[in-house]
Protein backbone atom coordinates (compact mmCIF):
# COMPACT_ATOMS: atom_id res chain seq x y z
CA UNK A 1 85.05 113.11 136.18
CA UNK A 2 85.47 115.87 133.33
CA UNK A 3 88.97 116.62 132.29
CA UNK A 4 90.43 117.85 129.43
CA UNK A 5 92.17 115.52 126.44
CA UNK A 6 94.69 116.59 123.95
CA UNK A 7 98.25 115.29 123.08
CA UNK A 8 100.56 115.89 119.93
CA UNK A 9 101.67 119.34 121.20
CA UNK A 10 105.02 118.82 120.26
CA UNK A 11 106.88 121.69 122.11
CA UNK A 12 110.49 122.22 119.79
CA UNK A 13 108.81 121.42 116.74
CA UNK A 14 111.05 122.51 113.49
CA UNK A 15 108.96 122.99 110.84
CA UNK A 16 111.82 122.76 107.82
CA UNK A 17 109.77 124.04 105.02
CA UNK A 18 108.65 126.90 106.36
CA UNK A 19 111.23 129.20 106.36
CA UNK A 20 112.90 131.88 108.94
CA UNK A 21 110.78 134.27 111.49
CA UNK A 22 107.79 132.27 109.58
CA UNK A 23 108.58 129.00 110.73
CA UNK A 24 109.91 129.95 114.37
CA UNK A 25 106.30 131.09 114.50
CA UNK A 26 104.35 128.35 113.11
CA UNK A 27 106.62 126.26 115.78
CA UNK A 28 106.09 127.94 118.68
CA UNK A 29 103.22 126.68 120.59
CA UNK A 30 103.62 127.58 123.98
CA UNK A 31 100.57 130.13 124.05
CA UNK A 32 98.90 127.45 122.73
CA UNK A 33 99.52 125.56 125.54
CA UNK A 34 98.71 128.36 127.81
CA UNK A 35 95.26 128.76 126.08
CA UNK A 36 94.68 125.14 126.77
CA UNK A 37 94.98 126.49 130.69
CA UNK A 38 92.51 128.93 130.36
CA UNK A 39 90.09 126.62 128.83
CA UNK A 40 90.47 124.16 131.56
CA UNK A 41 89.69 126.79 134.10
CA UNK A 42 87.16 128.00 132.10
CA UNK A 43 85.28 124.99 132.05
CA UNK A 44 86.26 123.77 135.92
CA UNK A 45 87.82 120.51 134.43
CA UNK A 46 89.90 118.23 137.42
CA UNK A 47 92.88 116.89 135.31
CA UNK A 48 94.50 117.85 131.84
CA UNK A 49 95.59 114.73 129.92
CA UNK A 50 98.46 114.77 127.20
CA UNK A 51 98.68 111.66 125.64
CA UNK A 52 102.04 111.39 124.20
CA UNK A 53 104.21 113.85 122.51
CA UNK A 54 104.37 117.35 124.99
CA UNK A 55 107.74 117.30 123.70
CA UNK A 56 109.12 117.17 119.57
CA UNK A 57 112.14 115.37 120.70
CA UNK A 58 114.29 114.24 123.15
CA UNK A 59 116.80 115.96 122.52
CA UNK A 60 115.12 119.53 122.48
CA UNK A 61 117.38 122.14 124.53
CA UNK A 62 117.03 123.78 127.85
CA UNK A 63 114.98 126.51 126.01
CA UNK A 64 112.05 124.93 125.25
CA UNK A 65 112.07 122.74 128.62
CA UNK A 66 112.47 126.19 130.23
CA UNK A 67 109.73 127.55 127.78
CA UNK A 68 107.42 124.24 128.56
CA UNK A 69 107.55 124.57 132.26
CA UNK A 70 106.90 128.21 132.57
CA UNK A 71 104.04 127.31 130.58
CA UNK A 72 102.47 124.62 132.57
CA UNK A 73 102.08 126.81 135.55
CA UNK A 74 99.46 128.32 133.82
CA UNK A 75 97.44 124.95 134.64
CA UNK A 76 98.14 125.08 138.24
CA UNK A 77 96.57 123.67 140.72
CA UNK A 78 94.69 121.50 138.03
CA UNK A 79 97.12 117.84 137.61
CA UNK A 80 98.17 117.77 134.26
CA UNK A 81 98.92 113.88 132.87
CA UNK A 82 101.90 113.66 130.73
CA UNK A 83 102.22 110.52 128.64
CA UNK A 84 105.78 109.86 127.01
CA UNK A 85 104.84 108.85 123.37
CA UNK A 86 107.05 107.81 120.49
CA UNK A 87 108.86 111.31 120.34
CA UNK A 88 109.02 112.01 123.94
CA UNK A 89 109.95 108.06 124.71
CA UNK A 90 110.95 107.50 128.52
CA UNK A 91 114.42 106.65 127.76
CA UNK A 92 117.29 107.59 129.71
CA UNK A 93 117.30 111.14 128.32
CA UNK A 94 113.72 112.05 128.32
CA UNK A 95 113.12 115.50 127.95
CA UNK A 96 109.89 114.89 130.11
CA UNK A 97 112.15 113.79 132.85
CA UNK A 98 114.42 117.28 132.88
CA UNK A 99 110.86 119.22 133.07
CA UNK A 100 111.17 120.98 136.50
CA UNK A 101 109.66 119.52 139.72
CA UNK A 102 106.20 120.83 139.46
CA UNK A 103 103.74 119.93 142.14
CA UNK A 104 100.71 119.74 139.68
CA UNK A 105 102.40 117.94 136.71
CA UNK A 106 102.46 114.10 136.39
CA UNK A 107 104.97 112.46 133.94
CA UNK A 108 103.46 109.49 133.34
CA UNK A 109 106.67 107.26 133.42
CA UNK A 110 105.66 103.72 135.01
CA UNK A 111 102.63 101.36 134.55
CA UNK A 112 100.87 102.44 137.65
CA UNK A 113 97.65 103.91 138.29
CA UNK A 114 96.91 107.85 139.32
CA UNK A 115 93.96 108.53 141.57
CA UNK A 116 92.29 111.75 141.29
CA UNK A 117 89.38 112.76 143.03
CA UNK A 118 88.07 109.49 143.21
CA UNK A 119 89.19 108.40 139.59
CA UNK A 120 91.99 106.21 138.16
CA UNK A 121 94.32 107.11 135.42
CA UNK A 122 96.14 104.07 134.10
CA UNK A 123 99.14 105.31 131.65
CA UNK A 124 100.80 103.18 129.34
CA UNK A 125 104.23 104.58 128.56
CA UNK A 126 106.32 104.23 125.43
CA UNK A 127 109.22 103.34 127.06
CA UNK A 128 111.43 103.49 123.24
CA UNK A 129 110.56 105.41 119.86
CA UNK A 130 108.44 102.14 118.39
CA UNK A 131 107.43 99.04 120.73
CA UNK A 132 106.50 96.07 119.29
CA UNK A 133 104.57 95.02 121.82
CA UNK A 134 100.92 96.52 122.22
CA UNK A 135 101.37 98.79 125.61
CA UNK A 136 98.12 98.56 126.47
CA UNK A 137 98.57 94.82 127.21
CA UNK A 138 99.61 95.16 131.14
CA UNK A 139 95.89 96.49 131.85
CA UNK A 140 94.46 94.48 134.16
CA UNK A 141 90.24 93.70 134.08
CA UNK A 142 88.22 95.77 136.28
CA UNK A 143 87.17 94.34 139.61
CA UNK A 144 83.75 93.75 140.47
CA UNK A 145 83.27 95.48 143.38
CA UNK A 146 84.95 99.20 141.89
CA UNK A 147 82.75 101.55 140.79
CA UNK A 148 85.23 104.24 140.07
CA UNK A 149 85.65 106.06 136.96
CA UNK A 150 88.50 104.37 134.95
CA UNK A 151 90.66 106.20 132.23
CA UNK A 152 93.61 104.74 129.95
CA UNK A 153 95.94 106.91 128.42
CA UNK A 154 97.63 105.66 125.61
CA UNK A 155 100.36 106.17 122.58
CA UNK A 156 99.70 104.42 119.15
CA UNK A 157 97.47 103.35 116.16
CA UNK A 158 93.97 101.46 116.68
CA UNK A 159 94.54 98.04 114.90
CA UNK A 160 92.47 98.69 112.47
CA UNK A 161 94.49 101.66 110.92
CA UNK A 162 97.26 99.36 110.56
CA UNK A 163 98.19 97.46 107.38
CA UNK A 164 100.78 95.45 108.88
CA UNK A 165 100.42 93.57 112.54
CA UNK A 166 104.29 94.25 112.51
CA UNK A 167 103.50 98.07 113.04
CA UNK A 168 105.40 99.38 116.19
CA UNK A 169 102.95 100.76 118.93
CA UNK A 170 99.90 99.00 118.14
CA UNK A 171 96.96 99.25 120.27
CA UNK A 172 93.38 97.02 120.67
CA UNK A 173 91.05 99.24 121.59
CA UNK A 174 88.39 96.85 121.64
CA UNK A 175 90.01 94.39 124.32
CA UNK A 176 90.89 97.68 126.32
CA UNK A 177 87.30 98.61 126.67
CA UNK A 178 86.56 94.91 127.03
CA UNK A 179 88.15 94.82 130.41
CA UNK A 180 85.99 97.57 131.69
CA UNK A 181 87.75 101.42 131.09
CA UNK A 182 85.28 104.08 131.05
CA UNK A 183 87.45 106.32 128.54
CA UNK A 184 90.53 105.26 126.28
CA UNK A 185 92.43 108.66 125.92
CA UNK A 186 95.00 108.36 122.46
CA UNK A 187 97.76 109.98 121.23
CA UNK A 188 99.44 109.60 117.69
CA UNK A 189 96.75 110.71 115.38
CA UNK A 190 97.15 114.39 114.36
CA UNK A 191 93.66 114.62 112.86
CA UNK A 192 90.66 114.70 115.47
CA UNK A 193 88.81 110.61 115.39
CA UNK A 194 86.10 108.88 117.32
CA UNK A 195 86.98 105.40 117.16
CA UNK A 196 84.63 104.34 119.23
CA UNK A 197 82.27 106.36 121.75
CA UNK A 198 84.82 105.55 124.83
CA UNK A 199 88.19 106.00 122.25
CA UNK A 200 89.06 109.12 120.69
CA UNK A 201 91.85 111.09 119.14
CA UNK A 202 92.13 114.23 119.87
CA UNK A 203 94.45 115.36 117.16
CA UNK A 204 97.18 117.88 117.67
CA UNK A 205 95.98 120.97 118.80
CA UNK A 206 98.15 123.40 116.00
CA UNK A 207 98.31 121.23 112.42
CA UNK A 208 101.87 120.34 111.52
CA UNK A 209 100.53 120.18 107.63
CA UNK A 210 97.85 120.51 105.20
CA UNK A 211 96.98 116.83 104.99
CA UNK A 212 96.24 116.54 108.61
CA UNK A 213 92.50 116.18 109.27
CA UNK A 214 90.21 118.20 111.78
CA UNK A 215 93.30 119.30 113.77
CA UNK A 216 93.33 122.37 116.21
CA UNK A 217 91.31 121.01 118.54
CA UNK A 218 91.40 119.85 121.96
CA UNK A 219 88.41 117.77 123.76
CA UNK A 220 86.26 118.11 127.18
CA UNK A 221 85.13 114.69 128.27
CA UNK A 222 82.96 114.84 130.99
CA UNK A 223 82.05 111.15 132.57
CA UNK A 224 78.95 111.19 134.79
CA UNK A 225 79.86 107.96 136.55
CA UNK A 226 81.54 104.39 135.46
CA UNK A 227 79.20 102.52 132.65
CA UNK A 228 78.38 105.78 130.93
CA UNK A 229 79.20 107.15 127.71
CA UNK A 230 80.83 109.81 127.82
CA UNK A 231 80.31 113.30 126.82
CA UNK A 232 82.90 114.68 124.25
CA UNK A 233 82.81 118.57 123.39
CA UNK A 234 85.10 119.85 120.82
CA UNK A 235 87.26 122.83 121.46
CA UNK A 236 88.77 124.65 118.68
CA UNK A 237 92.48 126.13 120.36
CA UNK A 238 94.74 125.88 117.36
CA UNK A 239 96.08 129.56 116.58
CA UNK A 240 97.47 128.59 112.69
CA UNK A 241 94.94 128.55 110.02
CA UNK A 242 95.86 125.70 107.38
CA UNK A 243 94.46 126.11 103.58
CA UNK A 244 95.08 123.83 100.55
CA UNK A 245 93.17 125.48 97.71
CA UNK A 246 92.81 124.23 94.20
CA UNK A 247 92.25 126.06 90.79
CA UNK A 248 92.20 125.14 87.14
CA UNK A 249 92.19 128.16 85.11
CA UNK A 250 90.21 127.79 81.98
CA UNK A 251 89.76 131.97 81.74
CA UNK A 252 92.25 135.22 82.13
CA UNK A 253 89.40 136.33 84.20
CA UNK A 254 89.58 133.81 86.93
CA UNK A 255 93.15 135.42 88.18
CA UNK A 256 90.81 137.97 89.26
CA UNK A 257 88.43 135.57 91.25
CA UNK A 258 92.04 134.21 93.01
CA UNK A 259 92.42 138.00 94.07
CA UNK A 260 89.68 138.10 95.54
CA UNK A 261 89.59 134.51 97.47
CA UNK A 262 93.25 135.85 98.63
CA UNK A 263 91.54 139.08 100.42
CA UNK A 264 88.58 136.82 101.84
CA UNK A 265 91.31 134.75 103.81
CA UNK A 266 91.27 135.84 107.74
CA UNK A 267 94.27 136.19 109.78
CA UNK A 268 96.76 136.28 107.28
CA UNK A 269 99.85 136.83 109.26
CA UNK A 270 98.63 133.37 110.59
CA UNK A 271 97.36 131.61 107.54
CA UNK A 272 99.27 128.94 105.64
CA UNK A 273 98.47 128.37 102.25
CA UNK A 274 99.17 125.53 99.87
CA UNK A 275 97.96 126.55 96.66
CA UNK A 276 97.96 124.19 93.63
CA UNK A 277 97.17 125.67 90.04
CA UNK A 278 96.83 123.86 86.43
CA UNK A 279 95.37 125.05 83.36
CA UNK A 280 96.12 127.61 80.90
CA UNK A 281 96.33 131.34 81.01
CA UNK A 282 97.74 134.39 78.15
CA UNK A 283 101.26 135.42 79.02
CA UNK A 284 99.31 138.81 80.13
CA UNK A 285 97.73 137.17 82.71
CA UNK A 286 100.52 134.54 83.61
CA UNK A 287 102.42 137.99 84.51
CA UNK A 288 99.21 139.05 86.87
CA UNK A 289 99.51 136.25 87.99
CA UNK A 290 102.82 136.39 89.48
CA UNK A 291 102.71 139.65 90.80
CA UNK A 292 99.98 138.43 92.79
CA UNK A 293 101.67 135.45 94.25
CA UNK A 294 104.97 137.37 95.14
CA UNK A 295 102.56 140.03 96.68
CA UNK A 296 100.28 137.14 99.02
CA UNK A 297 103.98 135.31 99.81
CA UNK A 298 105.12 138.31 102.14
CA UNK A 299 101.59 139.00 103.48
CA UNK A 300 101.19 135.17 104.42
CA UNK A 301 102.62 133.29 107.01
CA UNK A 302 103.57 130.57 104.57
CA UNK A 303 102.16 130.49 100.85
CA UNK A 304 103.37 127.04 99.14
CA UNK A 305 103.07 127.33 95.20
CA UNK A 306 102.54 123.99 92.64
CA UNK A 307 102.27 125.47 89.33
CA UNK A 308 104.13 123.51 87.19
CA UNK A 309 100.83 122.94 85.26
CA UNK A 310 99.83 126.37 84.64
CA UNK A 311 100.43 126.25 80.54
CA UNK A 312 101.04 129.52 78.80
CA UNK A 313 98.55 130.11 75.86
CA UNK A 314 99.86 133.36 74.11
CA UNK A 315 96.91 135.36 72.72
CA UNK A 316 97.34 137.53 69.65
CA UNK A 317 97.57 140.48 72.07
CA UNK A 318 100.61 139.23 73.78
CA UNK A 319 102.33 138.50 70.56
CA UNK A 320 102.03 142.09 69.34
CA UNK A 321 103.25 143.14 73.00
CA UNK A 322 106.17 141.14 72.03
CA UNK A 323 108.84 142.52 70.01
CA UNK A 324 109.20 139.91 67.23
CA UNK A 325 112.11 141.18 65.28
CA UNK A 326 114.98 139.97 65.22
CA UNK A 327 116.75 137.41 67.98
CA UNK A 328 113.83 138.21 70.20
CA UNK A 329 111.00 136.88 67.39
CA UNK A 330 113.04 134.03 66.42
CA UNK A 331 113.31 132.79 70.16
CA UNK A 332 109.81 133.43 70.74
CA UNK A 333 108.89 131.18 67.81
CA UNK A 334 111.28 128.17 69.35
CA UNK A 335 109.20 128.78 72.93
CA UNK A 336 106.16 128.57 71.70
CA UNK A 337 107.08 125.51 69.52
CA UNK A 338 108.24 123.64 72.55
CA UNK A 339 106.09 122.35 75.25
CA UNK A 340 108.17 121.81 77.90
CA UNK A 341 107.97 123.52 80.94
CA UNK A 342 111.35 124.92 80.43
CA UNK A 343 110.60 126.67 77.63
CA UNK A 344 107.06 127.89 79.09
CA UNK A 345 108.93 129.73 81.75
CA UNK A 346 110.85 131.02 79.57
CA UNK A 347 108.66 132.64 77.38
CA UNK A 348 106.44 133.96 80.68
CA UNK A 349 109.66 135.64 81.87
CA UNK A 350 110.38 136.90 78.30
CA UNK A 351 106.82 138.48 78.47
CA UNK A 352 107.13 139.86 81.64
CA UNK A 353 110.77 141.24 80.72
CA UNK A 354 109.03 142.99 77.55
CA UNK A 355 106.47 144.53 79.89
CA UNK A 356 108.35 146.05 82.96
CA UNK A 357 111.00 147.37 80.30
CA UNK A 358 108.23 149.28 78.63
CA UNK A 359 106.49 150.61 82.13
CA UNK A 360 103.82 148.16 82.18
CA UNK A 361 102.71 146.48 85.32
């Protein structure tokens, strides 16, 4: 059996603090979705698994189930498996359940086996947002005499990730491979994990943030026959590019080497960057500085800025640039008194002021 794993989609996504036509963007994942298609075709899988969370929400409009279903035919005729998971519970008003009828797409709803071509899907349903009951429990042992494939397809945290046994959606992947599965599919992790060489995580297949770990990916399991370990192939599908970069600035010069790392970055229209900077710099190159942010901030598709510990070190050069008579030298003298970052601002903007009104850049 070789099919294709993935889950965490999370069609309707909102992702609040990335702003306007950026974040509509970095939220829509429906050619995602359809890219998954062409992989599985690509690679002559038999099924498409989605372990929990297709959907954001439960509550996402008749948009994005019109958006979802248009792109699912992209899979057909391959069955696609869709687990409800903790967003996309199978409550009453499931926003799996208003998909439309397509022949090809399974919503995995009830505790009861699939069969295809000659192997067994067993789902195991969140049936509310957190169980508190493991919901891999119902599995039953494998019988003797079967020699068919065997897959689980579950929603939920590995024990051992857990610091509290009163964690909602638990799962023991041990006693689930214990009872004879060939493959325990799971959904919940957004970063890519092998927690054992029959359990995986996919991870989502576009990040939802810069913490996430090895996300983007979807993977191709390919199970020769029941007993063996499987074979897992990464796919890379994720269309966002996520980037946390750090810099302490001990040198003017090294606004220059950010420059640069900025113009090295591929994709940019697609590239979200959280950027966090400490150190000290001159008010001259504090002022580079910002241009260059407020230049990379309209050329990215998100740029996120911590900077609070950027410290202004005024060098002789910038004080002459400074007019220091009058009110204007006796407030620069307060500023560079105080340490605050009120009054480091203050006196960057002051600089900066001083420069554009005299033609500077």
């Amino acid at each position: 059996m070789k099919f294709l794993h993935t889950a965490d989609i999370q069609l309707g996504l909102k992702l609040r603090f990335v702003p306007g036509e950026s974040g509509v963007r970095v939220s829509q994942r429906f050619d995602t979705l359809r890219h998954i298609a062409d992989v599985a075709k690509e690679h002559g899988v038999q099924a498409i698994i989605v372990a929990g969370d297709f959907f954001d929400d439960n509550s996402v409009g008749p948009d994005t189930i019109q958006q979802a279903a248009d792109s699912l035919q992209a899979f057909s005729p391959i069955p696609v498996l869709i687990l409800p998971g903790n967003h996309d519970a199978a409550t009453e008003h499931s926003a799996l359940k208003r998909l439309n009828d397509l022949e090809y797409v399974h919503v995995l709803v009830d505790q009861e086996p699939v069969e295809i071509e000659g192997a067994l899907f067993y789902p195991c349903p969140l049936t509310k947002r957190h169980e508190t009951s493991d919901p891999t429990s119902w599995l039953p042992e494998r019988d003797p005499g079967d020699d068919r494939v065997r897959i689980v397809i579950a929603h939920g945290g590995v024990i051992e990730f857990s610091e509290s046994s009163q964690s909602p959606n638990l799962i023991n992947a041990d006693e689930v491979l214990a009872k004879g599965f060939d493959y325990l599919a799971l959904g919940d992790w957004h970063g890519m994990f092998k927690f054992r060489d029959k359990a995986w995580y996919p991870g989502t297949p576009e990040a939802t943030h810069w913490t996430e770990k090895e996300p983007g990916n979807i993977l191709l399991v390919d199970i020769p026959s029941s007993g063996e370990v499987p074979n897992i192939e990464k796919i890379s599908v994720g269309r966002t590019r996520w980037v946390d970069h750090e810099i302490v600035f001990n040198r003017d010069e090294e606004v220059d080497d950010l420059t640069g790392w900025f113009e090295s970055l591929e994709e940019k229209s697609w590239t979200l960057v959280q950027l966090t900077l400490s150190g000290h710099l001159s008010l001259k190159a504090r002022a580079r500085l910002d241009t260059l942010l407020e230049e990379n901030r309209g050329r990215l598709l998100c740029l996120r800025i911590r900077d609070d510990s950027v410290a202004a070190a005024p060098t002789g050069e910038d004080l002459r640039d400074l007019s220091l008579e009058g009110f204007v030298g006796t407030a620069v003298d307060l500023l560079r008194q105080d340490e605050n970052q009120e009054s480091q601002d203050a006196l960057r903007l002051l600089y900066r002021f001083q420069m554009e009104a005299g033609g500077e850049s």
